[in-house]
N, C-alpha and C. Protein backbone atom coordinates (compact mmCIF):
# COMPACT_ATOMS: atom_id res chain seq x y z
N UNK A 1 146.88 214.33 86.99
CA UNK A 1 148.05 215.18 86.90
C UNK A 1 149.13 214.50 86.06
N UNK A 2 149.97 215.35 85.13
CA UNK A 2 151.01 214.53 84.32
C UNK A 2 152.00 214.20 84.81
N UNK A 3 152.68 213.62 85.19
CA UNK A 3 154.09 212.85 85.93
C UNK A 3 155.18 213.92 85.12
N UNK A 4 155.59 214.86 85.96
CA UNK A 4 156.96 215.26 85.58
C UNK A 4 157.55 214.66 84.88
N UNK A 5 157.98 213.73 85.53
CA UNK A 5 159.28 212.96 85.19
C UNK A 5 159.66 211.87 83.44
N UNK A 6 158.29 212.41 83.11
CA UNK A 6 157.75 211.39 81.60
C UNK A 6 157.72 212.89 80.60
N UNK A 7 158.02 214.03 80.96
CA UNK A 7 158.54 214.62 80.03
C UNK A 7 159.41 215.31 79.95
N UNK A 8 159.90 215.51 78.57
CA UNK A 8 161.11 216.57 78.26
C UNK A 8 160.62 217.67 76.84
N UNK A 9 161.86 218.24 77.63
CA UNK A 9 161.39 219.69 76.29
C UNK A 9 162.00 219.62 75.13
N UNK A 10 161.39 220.14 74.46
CA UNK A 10 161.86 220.52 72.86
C UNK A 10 161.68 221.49 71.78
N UNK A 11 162.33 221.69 71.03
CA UNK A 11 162.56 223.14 70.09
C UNK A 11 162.28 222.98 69.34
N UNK A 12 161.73 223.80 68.47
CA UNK A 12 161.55 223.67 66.63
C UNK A 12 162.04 224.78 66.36
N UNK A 13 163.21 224.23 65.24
CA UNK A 13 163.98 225.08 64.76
C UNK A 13 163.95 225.41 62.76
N UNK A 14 163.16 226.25 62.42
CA UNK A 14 163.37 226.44 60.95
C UNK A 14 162.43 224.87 60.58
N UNK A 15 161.22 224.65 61.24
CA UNK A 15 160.64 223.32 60.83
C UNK A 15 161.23 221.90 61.29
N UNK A 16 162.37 222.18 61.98
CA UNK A 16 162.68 220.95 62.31
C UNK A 16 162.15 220.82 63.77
N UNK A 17 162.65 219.96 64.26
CA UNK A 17 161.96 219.57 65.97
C UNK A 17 163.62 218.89 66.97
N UNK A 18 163.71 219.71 67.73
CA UNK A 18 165.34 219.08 67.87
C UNK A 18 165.02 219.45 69.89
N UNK A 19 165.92 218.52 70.64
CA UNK A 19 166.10 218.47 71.72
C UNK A 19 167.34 218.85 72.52
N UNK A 20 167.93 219.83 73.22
CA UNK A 20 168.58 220.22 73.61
C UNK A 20 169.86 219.13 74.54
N UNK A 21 169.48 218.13 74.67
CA UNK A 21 169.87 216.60 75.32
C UNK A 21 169.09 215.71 75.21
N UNK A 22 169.43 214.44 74.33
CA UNK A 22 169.05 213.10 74.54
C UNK A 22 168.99 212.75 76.43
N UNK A 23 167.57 211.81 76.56
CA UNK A 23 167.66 211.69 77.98
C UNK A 23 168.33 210.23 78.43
N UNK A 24 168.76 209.78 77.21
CA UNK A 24 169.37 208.54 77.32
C UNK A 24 170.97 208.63 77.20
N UNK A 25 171.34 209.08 76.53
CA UNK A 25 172.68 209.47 76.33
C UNK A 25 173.42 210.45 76.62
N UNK A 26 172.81 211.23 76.42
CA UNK A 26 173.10 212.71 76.84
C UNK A 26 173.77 213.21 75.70
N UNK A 27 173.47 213.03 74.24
CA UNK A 27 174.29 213.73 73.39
C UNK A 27 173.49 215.11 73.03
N UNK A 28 173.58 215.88 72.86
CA UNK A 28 173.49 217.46 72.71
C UNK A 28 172.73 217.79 70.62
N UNK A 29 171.56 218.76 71.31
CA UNK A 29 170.85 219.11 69.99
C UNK A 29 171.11 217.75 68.87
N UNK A 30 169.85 216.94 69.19
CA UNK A 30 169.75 215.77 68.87
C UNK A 30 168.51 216.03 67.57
N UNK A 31 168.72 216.05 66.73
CA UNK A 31 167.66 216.10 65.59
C UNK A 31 166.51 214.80 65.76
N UNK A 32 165.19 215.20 66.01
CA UNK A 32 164.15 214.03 66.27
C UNK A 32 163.85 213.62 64.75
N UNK A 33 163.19 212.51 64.71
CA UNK A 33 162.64 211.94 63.11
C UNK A 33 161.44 212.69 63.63
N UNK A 34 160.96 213.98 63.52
CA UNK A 34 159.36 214.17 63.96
C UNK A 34 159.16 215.21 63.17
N UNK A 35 157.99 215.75 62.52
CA UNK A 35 157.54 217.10 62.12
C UNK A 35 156.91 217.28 62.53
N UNK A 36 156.39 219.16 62.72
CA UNK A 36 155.77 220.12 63.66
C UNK A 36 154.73 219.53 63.51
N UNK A 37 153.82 219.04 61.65
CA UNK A 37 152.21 218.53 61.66
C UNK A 37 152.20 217.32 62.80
N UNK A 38 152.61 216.20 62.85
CA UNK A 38 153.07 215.43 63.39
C UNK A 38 152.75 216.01 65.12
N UNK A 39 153.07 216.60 65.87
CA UNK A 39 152.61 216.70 67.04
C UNK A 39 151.33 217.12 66.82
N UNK A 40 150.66 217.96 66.23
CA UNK A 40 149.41 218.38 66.24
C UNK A 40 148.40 216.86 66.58
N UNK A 41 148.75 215.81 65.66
CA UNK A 41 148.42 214.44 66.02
C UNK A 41 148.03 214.04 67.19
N UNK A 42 150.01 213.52 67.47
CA UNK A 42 150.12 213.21 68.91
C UNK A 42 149.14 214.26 69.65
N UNK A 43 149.05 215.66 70.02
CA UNK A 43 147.94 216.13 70.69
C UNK A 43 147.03 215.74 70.77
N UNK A 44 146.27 215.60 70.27
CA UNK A 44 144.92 214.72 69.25
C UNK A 44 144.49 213.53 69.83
N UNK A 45 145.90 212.64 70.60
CA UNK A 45 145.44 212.01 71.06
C UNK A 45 145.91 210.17 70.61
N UNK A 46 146.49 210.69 69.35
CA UNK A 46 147.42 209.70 68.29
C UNK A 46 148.50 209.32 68.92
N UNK A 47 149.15 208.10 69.31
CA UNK A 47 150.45 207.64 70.07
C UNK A 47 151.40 207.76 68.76
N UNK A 48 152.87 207.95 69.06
CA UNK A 48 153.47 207.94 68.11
C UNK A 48 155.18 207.64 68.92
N UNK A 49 155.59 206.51 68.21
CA UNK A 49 156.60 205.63 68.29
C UNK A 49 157.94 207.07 68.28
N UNK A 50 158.77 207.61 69.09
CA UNK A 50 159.90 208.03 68.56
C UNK A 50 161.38 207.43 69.16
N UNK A 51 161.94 207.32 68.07
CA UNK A 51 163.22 206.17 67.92
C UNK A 51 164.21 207.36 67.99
N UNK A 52 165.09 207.93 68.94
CA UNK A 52 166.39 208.58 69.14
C UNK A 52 167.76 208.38 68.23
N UNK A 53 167.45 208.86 67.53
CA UNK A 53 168.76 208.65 66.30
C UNK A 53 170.03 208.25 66.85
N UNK A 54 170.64 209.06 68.17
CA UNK A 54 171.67 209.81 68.37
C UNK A 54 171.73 208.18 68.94
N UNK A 55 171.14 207.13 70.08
CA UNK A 55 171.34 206.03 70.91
C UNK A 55 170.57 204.87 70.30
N UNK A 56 169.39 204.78 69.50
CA UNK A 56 168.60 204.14 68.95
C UNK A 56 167.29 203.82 70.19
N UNK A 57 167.29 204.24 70.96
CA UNK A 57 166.42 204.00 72.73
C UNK A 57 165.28 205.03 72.17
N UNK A 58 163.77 203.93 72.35
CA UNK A 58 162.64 204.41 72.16
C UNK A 58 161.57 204.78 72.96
N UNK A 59 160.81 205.40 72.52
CA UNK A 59 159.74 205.54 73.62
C UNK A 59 158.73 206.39 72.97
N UNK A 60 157.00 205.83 73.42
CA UNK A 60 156.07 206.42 72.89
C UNK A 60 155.42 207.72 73.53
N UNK A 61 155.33 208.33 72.27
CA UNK A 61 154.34 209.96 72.79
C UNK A 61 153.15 209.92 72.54
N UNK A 62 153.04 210.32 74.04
CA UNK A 62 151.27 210.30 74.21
C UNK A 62 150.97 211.47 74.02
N UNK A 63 151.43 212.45 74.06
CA UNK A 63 150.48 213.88 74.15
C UNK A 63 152.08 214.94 74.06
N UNK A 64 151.88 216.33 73.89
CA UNK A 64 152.59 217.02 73.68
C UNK A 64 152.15 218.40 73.96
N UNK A 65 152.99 219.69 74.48
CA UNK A 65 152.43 221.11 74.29
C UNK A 65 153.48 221.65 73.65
N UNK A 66 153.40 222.84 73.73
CA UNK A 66 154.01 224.34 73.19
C UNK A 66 155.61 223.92 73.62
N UNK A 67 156.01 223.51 74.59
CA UNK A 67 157.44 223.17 75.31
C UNK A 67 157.63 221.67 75.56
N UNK A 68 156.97 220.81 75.99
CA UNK A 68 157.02 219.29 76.39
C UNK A 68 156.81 218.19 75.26
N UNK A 69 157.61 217.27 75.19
CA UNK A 69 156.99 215.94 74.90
C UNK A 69 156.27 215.09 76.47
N UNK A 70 155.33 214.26 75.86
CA UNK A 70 155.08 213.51 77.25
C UNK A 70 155.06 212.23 77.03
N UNK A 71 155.74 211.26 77.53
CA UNK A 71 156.02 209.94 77.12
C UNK A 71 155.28 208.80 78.11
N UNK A 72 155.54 207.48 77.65
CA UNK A 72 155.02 206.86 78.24
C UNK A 72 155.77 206.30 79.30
N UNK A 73 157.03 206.73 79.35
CA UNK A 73 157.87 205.97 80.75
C UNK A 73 158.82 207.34 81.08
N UNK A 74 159.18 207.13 82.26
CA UNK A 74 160.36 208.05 83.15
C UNK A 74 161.51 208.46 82.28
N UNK A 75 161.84 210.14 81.51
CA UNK A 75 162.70 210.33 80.90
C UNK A 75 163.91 211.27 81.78
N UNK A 76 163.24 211.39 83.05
CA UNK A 76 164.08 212.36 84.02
C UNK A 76 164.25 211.63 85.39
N UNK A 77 165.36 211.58 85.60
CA UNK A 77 165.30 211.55 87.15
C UNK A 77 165.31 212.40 88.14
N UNK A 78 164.39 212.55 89.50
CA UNK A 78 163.90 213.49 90.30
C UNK A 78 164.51 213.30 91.45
């Protein structure tokens, strides 16, 4: 089962990929360094490093759907 708490959601907007809140900072519609091909990857099964512009606080994606990133450590608290 996937641990809640290791993911957060995200939007693609006009090709871009943007998050409604950083889970580190909390700054608002945070533009990711990521493109849409780019998760197809990560699905796939490919880890991929993403670095938070908005705080510089990283963390790797293991897998992804239609609404979620899924990371490798706790991005929510429950």
């Amino acid at each position: 089962m996937i641990p809640f708490e290791n993911t957060w959601p995200y939007d693609i907007v006009m090709g871009d990929i943007y998050v409604q809140e950083c889970p580190f900072c909390s700054a608002e519609n945070v533009l990711l360094p990521l493109k849409p091909k780019q998760l197809s990857l990560i699905h796939d099964g490919k880890k991929h490093l993403l670095v938070f512009p908005c705080c510089k606080n990283r963390v790797t994606l293991l897998d992804n759907d239609q609404d979620y990133l899924l990371a490798d450590q706790r991005l929510r608290s429950l």
